[in-house]
C-alpha atoms as a PDB file:
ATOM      1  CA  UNK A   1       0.000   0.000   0.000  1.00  0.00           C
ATOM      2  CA  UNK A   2       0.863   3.361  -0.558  1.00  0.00           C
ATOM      3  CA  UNK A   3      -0.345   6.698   1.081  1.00  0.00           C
ATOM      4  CA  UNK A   4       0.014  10.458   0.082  1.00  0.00           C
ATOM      5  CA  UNK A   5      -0.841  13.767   2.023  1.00  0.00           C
ATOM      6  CA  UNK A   6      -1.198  16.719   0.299  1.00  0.00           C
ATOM      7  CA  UNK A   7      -1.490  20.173   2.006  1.00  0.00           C
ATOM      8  CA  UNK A   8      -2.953  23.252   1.365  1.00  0.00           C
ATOM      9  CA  UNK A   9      -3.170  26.842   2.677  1.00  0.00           C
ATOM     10  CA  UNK A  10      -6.913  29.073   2.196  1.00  0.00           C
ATOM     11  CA  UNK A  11      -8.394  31.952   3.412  1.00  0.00           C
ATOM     12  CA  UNK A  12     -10.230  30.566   6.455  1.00  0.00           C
ATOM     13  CA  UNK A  13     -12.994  32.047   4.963  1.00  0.00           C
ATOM     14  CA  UNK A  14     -12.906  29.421   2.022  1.00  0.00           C
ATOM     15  CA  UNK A  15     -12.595  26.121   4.285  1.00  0.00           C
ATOM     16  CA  UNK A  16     -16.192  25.304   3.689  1.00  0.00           C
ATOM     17  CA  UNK A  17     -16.249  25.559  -0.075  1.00  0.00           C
ATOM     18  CA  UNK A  18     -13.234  24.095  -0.688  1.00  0.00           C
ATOM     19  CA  UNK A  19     -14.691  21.300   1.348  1.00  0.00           C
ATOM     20  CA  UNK A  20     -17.799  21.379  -1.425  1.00  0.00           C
ATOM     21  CA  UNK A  21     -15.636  21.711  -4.199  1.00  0.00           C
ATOM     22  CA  UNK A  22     -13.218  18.897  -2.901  1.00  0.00           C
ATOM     23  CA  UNK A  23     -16.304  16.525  -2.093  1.00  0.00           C
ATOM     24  CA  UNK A  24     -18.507  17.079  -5.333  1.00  0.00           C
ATOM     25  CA  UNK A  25     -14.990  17.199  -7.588  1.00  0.00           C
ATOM     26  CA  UNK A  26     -11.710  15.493  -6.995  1.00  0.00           C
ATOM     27  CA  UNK A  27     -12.992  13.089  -4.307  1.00  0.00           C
ATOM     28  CA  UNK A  28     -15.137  11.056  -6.955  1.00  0.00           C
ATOM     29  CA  UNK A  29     -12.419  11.155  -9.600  1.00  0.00           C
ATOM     30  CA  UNK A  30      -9.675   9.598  -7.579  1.00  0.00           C
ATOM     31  CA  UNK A  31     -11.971   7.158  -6.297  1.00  0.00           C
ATOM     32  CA  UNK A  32     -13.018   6.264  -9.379  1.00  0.00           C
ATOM     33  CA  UNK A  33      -8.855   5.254 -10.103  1.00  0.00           C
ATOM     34  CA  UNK A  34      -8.021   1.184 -10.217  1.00  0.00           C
ATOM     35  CA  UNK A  35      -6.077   0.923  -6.972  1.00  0.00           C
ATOM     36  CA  UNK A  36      -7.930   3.187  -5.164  1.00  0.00           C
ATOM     37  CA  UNK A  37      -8.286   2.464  -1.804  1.00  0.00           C
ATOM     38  CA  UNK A  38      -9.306   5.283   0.899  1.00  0.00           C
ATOM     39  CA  UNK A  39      -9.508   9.227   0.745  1.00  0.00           C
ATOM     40  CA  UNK A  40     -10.141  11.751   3.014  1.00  0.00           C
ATOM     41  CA  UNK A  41     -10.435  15.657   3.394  1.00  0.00           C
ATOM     42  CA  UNK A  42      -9.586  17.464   6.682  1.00  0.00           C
ATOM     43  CA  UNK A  43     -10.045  21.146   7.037  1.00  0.00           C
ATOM     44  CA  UNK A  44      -8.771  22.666  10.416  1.00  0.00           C
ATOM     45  CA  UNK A  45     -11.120  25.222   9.988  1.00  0.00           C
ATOM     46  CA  UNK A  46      -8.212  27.665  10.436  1.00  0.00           C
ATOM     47  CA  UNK A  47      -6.990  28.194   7.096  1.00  0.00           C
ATOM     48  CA  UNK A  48      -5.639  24.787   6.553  1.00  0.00           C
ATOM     49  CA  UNK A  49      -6.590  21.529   4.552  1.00  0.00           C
ATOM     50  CA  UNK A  50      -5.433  17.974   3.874  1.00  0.00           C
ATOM     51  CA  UNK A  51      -6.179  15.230   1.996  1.00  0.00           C
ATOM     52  CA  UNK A  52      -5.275  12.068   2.619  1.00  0.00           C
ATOM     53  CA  UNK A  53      -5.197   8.972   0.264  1.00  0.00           C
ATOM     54  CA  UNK A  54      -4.123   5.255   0.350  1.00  0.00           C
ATOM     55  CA  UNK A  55      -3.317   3.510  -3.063  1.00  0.00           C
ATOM     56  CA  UNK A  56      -2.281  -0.076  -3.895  1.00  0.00           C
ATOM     57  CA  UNK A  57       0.757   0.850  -5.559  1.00  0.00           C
ATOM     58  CA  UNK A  58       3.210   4.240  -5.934  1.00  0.00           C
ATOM     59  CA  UNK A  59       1.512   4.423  -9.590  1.00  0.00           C
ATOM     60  CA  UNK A  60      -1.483   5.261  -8.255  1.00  0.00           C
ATOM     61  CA  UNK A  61      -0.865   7.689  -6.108  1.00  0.00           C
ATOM     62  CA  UNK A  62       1.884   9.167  -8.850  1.00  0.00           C
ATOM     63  CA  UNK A  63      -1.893   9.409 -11.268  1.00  0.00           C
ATOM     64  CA  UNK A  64      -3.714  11.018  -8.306  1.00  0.00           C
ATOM     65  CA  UNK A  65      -1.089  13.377  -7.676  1.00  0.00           C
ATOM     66  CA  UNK A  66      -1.192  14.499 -11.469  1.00  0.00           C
ATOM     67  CA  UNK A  67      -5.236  14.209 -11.043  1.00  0.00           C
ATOM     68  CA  UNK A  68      -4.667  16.605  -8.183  1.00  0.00           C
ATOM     69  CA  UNK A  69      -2.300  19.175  -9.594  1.00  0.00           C
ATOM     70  CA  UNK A  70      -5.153  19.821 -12.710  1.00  0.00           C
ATOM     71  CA  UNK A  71      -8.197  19.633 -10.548  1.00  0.00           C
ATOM     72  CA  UNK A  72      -6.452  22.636  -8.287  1.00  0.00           C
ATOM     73  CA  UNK A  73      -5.644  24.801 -11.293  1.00  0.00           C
ATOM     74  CA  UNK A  74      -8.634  24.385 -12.889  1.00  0.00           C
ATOM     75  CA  UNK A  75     -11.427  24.608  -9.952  1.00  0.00           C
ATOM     76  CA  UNK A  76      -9.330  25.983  -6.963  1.00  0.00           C
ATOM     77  CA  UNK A  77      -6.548  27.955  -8.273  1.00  0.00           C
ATOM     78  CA  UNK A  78      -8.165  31.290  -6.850  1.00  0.00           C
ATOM     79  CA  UNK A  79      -8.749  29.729  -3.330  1.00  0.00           C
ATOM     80  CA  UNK A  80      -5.758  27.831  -2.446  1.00  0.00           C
ATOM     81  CA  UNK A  81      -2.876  30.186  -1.409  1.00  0.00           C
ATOM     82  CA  UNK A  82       0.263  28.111  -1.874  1.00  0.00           C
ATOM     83  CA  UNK A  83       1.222  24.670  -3.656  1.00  0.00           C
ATOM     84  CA  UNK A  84       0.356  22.191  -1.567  1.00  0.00           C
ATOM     85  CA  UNK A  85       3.228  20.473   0.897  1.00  0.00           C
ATOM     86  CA  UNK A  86       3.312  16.824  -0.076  1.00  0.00           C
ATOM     87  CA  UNK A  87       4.072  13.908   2.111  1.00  0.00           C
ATOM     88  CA  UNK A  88       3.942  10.268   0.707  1.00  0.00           C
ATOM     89  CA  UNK A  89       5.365   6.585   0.975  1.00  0.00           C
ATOM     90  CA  UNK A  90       4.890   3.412   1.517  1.00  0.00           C
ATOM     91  CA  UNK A  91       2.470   2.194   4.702  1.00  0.00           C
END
């Protein structure tokens, strides 16, 4: 198995529909990947976020995290403050 964080800085203002966005958007495309195994969203409700995402193999997660570079440019680019900081490996 293999697991990825990604995190994210907002305007704590924009925790909630990032949440939406995240939910509705990203969350059924990488579950929809072959080797998909378990994702998550955390907001801190402070002006922080985190997904979290276990794979079967490193190629998985290596398609989510291109899934998950596009989805942020194209439907979060103007609410999401930095690139993300990534943390991943195996479990």
């Amino acid at each position: 198995m293999y697991g990825i964080i990604r995190s994210y800085k907002y305007d704590k203002a924009d925790g909630a529909e990032i949440a939406r966005i995240v939910r509705e958007g990203f969350a059924p495309m990488v579950e929809a990947q072959e080797g998909f195994m378990e994702y998550h969203w955390i907001d801190s409700g402070d002006g922080e976020g985190a997904s979290m995402a276990i794979f079967t193999t490193k190629e998985v997660a290596d398609e989510s995290t291109f899934l998950a570079g596009g989805f942020v440019h194209d439907k979060l680019k103007d609410l999401v403050k930095t690139a993300p900081h990534v943390i991943e490996g195996e479990l």
